[in-house]
C-alpha atoms as a PDB file:
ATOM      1  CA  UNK A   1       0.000   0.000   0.000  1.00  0.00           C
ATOM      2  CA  UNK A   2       1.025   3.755  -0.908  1.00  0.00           C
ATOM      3  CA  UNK A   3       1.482   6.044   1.296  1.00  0.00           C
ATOM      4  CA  UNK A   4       0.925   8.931  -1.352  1.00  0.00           C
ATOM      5  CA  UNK A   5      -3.097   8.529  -2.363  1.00  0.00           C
ATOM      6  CA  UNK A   6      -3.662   8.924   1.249  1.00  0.00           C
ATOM      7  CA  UNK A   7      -1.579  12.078   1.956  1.00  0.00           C
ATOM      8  CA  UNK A   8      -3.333  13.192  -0.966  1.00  0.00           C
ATOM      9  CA  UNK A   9      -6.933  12.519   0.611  1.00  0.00           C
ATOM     10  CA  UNK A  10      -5.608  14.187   4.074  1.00  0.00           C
ATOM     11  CA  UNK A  11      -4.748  17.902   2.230  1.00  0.00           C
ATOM     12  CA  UNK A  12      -7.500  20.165   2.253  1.00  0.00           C
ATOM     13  CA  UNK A  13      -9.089  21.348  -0.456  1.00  0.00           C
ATOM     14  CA  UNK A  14      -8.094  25.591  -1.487  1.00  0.00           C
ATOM     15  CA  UNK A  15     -10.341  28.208  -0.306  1.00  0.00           C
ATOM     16  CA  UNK A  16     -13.111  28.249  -2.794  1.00  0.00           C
ATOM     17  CA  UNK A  17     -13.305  32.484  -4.167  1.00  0.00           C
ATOM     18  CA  UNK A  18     -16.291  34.106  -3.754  1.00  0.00           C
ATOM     19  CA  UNK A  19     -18.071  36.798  -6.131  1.00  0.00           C
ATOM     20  CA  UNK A  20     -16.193  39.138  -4.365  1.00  0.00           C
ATOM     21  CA  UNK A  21     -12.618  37.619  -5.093  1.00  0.00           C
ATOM     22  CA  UNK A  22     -13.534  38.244  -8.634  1.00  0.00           C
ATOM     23  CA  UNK A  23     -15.023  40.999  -8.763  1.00  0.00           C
ATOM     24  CA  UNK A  24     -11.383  43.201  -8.881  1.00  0.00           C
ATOM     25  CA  UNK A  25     -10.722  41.318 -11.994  1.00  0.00           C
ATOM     26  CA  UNK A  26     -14.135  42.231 -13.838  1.00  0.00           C
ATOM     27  CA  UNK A  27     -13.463  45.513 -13.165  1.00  0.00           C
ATOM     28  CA  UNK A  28     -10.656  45.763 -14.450  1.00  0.00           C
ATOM     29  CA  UNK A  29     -11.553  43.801 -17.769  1.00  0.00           C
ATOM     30  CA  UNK A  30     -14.319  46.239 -18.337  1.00  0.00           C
ATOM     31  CA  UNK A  31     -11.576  48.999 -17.355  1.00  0.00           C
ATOM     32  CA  UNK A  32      -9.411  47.466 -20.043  1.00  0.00           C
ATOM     33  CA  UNK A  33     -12.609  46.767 -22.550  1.00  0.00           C
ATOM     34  CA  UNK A  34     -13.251  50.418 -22.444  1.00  0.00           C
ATOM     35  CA  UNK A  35     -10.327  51.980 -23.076  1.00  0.00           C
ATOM     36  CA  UNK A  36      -9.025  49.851 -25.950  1.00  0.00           C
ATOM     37  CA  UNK A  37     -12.936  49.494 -27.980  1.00  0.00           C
ATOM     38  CA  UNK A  38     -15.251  51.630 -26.352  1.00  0.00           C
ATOM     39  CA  UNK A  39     -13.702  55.224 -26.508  1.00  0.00           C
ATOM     40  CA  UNK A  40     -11.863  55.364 -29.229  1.00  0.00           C
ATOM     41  CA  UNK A  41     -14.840  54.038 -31.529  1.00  0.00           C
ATOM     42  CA  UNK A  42     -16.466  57.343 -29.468  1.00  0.00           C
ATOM     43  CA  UNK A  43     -13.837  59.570 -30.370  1.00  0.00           C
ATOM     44  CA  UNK A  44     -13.659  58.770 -33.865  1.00  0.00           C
ATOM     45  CA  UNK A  45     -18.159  58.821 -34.250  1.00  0.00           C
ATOM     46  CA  UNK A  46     -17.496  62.535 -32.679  1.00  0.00           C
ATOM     47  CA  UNK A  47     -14.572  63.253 -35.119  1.00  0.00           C
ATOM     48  CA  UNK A  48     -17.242  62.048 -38.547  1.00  0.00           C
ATOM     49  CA  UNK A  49     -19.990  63.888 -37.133  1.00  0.00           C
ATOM     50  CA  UNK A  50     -17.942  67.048 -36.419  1.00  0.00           C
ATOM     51  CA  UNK A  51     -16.466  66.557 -40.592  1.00  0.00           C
ATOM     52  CA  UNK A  52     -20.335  65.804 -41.745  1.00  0.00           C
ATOM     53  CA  UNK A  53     -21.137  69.087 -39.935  1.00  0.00           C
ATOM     54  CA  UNK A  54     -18.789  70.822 -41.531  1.00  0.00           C
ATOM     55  CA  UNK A  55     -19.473  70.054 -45.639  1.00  0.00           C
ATOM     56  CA  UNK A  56     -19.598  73.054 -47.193  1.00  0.00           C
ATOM     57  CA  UNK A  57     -20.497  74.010 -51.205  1.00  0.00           C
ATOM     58  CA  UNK A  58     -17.704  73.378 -53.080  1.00  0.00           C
ATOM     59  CA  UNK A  59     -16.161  70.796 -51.417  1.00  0.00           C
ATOM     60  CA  UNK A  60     -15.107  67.452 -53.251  1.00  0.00           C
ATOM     61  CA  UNK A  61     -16.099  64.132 -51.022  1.00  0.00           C
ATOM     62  CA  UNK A  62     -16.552  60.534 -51.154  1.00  0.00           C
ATOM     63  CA  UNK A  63     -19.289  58.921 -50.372  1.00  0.00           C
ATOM     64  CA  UNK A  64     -19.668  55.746 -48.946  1.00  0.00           C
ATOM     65  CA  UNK A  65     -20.272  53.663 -52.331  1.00  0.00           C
ATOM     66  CA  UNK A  66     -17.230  55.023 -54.258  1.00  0.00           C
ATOM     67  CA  UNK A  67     -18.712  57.978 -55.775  1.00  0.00           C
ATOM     68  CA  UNK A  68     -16.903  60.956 -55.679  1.00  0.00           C
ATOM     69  CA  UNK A  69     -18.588  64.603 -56.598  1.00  0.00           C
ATOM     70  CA  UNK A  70     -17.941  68.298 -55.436  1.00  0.00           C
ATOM     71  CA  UNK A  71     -21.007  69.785 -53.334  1.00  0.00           C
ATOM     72  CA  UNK A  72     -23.344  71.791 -54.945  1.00  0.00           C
ATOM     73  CA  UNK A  73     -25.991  72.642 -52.426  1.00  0.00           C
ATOM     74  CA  UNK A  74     -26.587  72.004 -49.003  1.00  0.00           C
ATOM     75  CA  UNK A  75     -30.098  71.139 -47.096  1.00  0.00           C
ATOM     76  CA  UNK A  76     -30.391  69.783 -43.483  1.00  0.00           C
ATOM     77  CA  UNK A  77     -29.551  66.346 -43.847  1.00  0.00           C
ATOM     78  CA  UNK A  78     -29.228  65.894 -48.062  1.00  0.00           C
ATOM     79  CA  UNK A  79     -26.526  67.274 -50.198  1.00  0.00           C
ATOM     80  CA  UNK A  80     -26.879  67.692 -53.974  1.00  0.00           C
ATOM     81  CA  UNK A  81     -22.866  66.267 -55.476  1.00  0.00           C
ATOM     82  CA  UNK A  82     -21.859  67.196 -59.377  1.00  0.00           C
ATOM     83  CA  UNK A  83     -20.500  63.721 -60.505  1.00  0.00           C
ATOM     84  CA  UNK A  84     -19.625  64.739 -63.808  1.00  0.00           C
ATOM     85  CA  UNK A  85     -18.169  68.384 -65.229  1.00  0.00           C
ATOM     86  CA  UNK A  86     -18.940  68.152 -68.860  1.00  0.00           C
ATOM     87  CA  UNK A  87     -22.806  66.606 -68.628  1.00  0.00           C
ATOM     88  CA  UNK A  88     -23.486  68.377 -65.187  1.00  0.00           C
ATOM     89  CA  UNK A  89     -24.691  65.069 -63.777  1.00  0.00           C
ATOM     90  CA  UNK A  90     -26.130  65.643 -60.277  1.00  0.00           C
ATOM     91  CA  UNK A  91     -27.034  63.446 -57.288  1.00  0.00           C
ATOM     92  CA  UNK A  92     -28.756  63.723 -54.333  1.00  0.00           C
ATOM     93  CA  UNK A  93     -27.390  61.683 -50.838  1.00  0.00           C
ATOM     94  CA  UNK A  94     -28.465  61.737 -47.567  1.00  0.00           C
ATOM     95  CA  UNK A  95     -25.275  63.809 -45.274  1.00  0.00           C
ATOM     96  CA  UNK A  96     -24.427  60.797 -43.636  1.00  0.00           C
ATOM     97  CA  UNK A  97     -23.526  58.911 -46.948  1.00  0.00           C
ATOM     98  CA  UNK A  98     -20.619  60.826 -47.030  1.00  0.00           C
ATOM     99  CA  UNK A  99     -17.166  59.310 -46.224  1.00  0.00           C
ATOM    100  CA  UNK A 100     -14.405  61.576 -46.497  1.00  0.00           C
ATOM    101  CA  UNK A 101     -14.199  65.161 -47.494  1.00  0.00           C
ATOM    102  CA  UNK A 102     -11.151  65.066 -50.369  1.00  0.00           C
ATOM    103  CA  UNK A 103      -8.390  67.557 -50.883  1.00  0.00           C
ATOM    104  CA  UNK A 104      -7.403  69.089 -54.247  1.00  0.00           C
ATOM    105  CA  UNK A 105      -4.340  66.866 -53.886  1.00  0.00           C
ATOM    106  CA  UNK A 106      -6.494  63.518 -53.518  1.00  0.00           C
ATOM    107  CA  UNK A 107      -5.747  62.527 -50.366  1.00  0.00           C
ATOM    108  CA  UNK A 108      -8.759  61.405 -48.285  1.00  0.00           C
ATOM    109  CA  UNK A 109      -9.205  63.629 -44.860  1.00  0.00           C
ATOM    110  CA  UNK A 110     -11.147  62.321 -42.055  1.00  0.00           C
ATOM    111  CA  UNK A 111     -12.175  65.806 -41.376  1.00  0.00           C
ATOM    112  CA  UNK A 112     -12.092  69.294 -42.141  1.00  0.00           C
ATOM    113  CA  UNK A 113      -9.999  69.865 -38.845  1.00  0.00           C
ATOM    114  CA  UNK A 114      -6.614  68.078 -40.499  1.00  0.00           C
ATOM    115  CA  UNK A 115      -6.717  69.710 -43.349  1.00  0.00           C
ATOM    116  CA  UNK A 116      -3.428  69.154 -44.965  1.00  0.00           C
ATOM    117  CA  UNK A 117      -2.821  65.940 -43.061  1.00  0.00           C
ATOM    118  CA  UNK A 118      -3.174  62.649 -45.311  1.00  0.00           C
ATOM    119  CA  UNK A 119      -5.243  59.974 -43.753  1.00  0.00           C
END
């Protein structure tokens, strides 16, 4: 007979944790969770918003299904784009349809504020 199984049946078993062991560690997981999804996805809605608010006439954008066109008129929440120059094609898309406002270089701009930044 081995001595071994029965030292192993005297030990007692760990402390079991309670809700409140754990609860540190949620907190800090939802600590972590927030900082790494949650804000910046809220800093970055605030940053689009702040470019949609700013469209202006004139301005050449992207919208979000690959069309690009220069602003010809502005209502509440619809803009009217020029997509073509030479048959003065015009469309009319909701504000939030548009993606990026575009400087005369091409580059894309997340918004207004960067101007002269590339994305």
């Amino acid at each position: 007979m081995s001595i071994s199984p029965l030292w192993m049946l005297a030990q007692e078993p760990p402390p079991a944790g309670g809700f409140f062991q754990m609860l540190p560690m949620l907190v800090g997981l939802f600590l972590i969770m927030y900082l790494l999804v949650i804000r910046p996805s809220r800093k970055q809605e605030r940053e689009r918003l702040a470019m949609l608010a700013a469209v202006q006439k004139n301005d050449k954008v992207l919208t979000t299904g690959g069309i690009y066109g220069v602003v010809t008129a502005v209502k509440d929440n619809e803009l009217t784009l020029r997509i073509d120059e030479e048959k003065n094609v015009r469309i009319r898309v909701a504000r939030h349809a548009i993606s990026h406002v575009v400087t005369g270089d091409g580059s894309e701009l997340t918004a207004p504020a960067t101007a002269g930044a590339p994305r």
